[in-house]
N, C-alpha and C. Protein backbone atom coordinates (compact mmCIF):
# COMPACT_ATOMS: atom_id res chain seq x y z
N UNK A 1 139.85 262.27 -8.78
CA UNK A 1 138.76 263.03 -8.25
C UNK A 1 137.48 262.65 -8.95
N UNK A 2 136.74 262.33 -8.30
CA UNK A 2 135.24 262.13 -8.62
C UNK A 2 133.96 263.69 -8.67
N UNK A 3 133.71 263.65 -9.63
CA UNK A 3 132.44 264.81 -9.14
C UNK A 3 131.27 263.72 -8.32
N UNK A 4 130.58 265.05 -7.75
CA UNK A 4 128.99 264.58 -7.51
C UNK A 4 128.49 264.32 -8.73
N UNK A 5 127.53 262.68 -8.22
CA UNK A 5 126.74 262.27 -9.87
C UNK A 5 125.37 263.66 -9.59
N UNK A 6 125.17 263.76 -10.93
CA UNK A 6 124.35 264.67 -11.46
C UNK A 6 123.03 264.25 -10.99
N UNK A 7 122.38 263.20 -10.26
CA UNK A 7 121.28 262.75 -9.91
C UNK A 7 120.79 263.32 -8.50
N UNK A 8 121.69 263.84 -7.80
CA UNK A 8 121.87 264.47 -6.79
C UNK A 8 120.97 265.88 -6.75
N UNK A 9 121.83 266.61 -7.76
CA UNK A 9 121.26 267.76 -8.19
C UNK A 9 120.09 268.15 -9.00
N UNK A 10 119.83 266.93 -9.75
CA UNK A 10 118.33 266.99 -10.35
C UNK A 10 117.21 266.73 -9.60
N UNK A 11 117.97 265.84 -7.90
CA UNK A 11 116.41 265.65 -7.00
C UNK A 11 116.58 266.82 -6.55
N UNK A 12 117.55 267.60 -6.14
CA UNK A 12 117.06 269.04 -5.88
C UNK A 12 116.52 269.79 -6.26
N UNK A 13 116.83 270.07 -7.72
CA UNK A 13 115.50 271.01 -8.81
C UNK A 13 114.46 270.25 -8.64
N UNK A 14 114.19 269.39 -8.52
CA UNK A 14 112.83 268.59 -9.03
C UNK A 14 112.45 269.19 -7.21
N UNK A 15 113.05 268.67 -6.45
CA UNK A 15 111.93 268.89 -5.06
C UNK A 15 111.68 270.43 -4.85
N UNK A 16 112.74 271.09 -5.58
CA UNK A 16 112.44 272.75 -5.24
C UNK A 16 111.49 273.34 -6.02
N UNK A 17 111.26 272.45 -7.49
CA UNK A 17 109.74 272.58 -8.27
C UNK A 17 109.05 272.47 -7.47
N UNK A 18 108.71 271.28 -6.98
CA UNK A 18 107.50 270.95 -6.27
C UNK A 18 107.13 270.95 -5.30
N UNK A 19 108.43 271.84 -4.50
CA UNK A 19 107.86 272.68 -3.12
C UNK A 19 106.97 274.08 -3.67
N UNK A 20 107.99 274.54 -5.07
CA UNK A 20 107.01 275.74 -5.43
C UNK A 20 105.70 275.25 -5.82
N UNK A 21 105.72 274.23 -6.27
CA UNK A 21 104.68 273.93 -6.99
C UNK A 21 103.52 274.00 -6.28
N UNK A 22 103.50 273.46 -4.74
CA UNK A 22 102.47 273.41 -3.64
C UNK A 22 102.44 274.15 -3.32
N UNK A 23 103.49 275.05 -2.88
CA UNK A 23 102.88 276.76 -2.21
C UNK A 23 101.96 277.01 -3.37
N UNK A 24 102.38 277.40 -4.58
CA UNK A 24 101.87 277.96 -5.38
C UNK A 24 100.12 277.71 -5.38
N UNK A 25 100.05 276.19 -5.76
CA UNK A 25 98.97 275.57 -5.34
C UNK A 25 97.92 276.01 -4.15
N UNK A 26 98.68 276.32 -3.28
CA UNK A 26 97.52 276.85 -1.88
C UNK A 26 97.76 278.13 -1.53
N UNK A 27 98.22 279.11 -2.38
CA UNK A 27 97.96 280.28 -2.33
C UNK A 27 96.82 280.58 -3.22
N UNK A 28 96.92 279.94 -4.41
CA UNK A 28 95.53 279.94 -5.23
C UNK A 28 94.40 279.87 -4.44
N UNK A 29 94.35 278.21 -3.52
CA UNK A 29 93.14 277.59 -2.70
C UNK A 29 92.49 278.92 -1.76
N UNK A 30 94.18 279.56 -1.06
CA UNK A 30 93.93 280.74 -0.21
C UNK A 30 92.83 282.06 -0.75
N UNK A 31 93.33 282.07 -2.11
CA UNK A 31 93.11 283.21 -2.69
C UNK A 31 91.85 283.33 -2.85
N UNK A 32 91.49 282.01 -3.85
CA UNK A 32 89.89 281.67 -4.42
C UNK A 32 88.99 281.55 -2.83
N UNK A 33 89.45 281.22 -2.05
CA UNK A 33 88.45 281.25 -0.63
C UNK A 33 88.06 282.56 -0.14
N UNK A 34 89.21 283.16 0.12
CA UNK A 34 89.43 285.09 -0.22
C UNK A 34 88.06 285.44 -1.11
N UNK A 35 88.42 285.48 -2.33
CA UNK A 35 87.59 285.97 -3.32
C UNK A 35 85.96 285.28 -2.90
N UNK A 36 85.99 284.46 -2.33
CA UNK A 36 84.29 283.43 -2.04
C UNK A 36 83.93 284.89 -1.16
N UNK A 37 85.01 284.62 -0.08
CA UNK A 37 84.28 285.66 0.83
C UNK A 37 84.23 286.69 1.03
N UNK A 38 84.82 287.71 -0.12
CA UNK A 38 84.69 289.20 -0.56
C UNK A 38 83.28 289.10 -0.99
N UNK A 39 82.74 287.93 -2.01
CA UNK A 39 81.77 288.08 -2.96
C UNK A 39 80.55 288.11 -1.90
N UNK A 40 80.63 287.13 -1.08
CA UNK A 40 79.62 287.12 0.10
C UNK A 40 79.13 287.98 0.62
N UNK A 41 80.54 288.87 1.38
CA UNK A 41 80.24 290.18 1.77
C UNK A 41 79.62 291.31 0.81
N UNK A 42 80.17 291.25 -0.42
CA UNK A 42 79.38 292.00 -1.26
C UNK A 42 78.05 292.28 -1.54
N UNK A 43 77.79 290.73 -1.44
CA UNK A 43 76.31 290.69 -1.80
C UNK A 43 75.14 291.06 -0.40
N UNK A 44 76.21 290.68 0.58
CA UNK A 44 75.42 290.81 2.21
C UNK A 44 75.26 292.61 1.72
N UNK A 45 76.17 293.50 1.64
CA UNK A 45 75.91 294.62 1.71
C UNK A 45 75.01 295.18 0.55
N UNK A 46 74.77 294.83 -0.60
CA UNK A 46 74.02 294.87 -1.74
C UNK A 46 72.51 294.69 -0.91
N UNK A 47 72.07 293.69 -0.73
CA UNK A 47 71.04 293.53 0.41
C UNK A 47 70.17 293.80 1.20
N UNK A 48 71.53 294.75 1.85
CA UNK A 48 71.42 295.01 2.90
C UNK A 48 70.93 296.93 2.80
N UNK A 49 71.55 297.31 1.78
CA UNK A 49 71.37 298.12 1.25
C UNK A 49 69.42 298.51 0.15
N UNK A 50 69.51 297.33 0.08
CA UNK A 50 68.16 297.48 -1.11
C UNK A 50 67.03 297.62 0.11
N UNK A 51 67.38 296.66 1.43
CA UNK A 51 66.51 296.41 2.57
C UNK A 51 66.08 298.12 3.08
N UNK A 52 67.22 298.18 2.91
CA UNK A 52 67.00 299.93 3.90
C UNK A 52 66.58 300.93 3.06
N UNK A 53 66.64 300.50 1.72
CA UNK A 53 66.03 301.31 0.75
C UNK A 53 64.32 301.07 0.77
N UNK A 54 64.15 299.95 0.80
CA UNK A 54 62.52 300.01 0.63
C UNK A 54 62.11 300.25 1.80
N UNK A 55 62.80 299.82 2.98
CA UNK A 55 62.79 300.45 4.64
C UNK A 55 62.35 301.95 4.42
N UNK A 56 62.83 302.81 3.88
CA UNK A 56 62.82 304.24 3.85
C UNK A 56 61.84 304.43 2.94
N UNK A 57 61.65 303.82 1.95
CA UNK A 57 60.48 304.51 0.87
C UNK A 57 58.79 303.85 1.76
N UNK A 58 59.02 302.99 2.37
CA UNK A 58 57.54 302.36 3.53
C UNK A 58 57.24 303.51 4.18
N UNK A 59 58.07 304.10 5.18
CA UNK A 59 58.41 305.06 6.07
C UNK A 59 57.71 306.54 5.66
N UNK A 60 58.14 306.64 4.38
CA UNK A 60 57.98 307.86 3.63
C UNK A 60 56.69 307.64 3.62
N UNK A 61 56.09 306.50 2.90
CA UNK A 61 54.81 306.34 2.08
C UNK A 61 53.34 306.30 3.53
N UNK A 62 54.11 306.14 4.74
CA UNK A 62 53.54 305.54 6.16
C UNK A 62 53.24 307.15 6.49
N UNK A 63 54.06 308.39 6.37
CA UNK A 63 54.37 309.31 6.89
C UNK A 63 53.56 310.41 6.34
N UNK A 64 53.39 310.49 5.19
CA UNK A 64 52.64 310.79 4.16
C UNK A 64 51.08 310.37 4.07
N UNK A 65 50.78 309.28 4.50
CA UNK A 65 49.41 308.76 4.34
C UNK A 65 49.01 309.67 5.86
N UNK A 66 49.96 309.62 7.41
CA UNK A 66 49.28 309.99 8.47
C UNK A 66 49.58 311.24 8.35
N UNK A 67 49.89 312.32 7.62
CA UNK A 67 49.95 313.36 7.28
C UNK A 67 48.84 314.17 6.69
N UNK A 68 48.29 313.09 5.87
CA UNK A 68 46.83 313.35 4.96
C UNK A 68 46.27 313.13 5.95
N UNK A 69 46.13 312.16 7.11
CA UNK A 69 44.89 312.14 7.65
C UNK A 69 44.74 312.65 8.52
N UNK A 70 45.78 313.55 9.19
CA UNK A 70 45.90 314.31 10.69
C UNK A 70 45.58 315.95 10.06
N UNK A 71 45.82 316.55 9.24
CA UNK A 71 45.96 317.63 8.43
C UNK A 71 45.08 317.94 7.05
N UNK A 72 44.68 316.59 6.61
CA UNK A 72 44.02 316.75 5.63
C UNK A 72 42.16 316.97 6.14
N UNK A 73 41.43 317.31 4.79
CA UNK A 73 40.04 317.50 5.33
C UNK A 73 39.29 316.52 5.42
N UNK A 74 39.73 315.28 4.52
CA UNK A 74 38.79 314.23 4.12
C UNK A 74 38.81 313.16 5.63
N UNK A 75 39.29 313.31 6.61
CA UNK A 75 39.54 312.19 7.37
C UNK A 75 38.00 312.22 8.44
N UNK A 76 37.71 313.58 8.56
CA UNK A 76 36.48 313.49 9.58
C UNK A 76 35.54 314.27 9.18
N UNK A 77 34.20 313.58 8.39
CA UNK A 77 33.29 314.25 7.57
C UNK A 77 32.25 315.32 8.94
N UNK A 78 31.90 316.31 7.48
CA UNK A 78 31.74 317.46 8.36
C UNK A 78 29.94 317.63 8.13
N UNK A 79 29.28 317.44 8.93
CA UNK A 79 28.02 318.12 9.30
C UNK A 79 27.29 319.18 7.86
N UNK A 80 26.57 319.38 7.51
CA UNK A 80 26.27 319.95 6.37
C UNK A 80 25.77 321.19 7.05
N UNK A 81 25.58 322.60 6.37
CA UNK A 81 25.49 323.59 7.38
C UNK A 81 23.66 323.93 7.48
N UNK A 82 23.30 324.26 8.53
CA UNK A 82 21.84 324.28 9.14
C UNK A 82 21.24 325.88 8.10
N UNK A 83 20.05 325.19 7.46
CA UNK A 83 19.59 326.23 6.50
C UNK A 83 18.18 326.34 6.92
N UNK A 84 18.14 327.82 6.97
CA UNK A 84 17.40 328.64 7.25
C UNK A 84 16.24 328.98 6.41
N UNK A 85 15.20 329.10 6.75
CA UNK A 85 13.88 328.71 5.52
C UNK A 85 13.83 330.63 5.50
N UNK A 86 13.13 330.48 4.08
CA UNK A 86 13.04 331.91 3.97
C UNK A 86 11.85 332.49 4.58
N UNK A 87 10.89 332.07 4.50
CA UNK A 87 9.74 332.31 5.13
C UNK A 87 9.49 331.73 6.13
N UNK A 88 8.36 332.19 7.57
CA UNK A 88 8.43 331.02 8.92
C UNK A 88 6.73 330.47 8.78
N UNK A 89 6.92 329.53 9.41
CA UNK A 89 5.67 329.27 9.04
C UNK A 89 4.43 329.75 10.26
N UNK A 90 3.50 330.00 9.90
CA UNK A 90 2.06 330.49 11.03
C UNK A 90 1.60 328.97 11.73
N UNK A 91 1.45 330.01 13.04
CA UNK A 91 0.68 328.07 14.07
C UNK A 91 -0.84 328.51 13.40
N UNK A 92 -1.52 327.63 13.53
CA UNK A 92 -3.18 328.17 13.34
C UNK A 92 -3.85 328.20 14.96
């Protein structure tokens, strides 16, 4: 009786390494591409967020100025009031 030579079984470990070895490999590639485009989105919403923030403080500052000038006194100067002499004067 002969066994199987042992060379047999070592290309099997060796190719079943280096089948893991490549998944392994492009789940990383998968992963790190993943992670690119979480960060992307992150930053899109960071952004996107600061945008609508100064969006709203314009708004405020827009709302406020036509507030002063629809309501306030300074926008339409006023006539000074008509004064009356104390004495009248004679025709000759």
């Amino acid at each position: 009786m002969s066994a199987e030579p042992p060379e047999d079984i070592d290309r099997a470990a060796i190719e079943a390494h280096a089948r893991r070895t490549v998944e392994q490999t492009a789940l990383r590639k998968v992963r790190k591409a993943l992670d690119a485009i979480e960060n992307a989105e992150d930053a899109r919403r960071r952004s996107l967020r600061k945008v609508l923030i100064v969006c709203a403080l314009l708004a405020a500052i827009g709302a406020w100025f036509l507030w002063g000038l629809i309501f306030g006194g300074g926008g339409v100067p006023k006539t000074p009031p008509m004064q009356v002499p104390a004495t009248l004067q004679q025709k000759p």
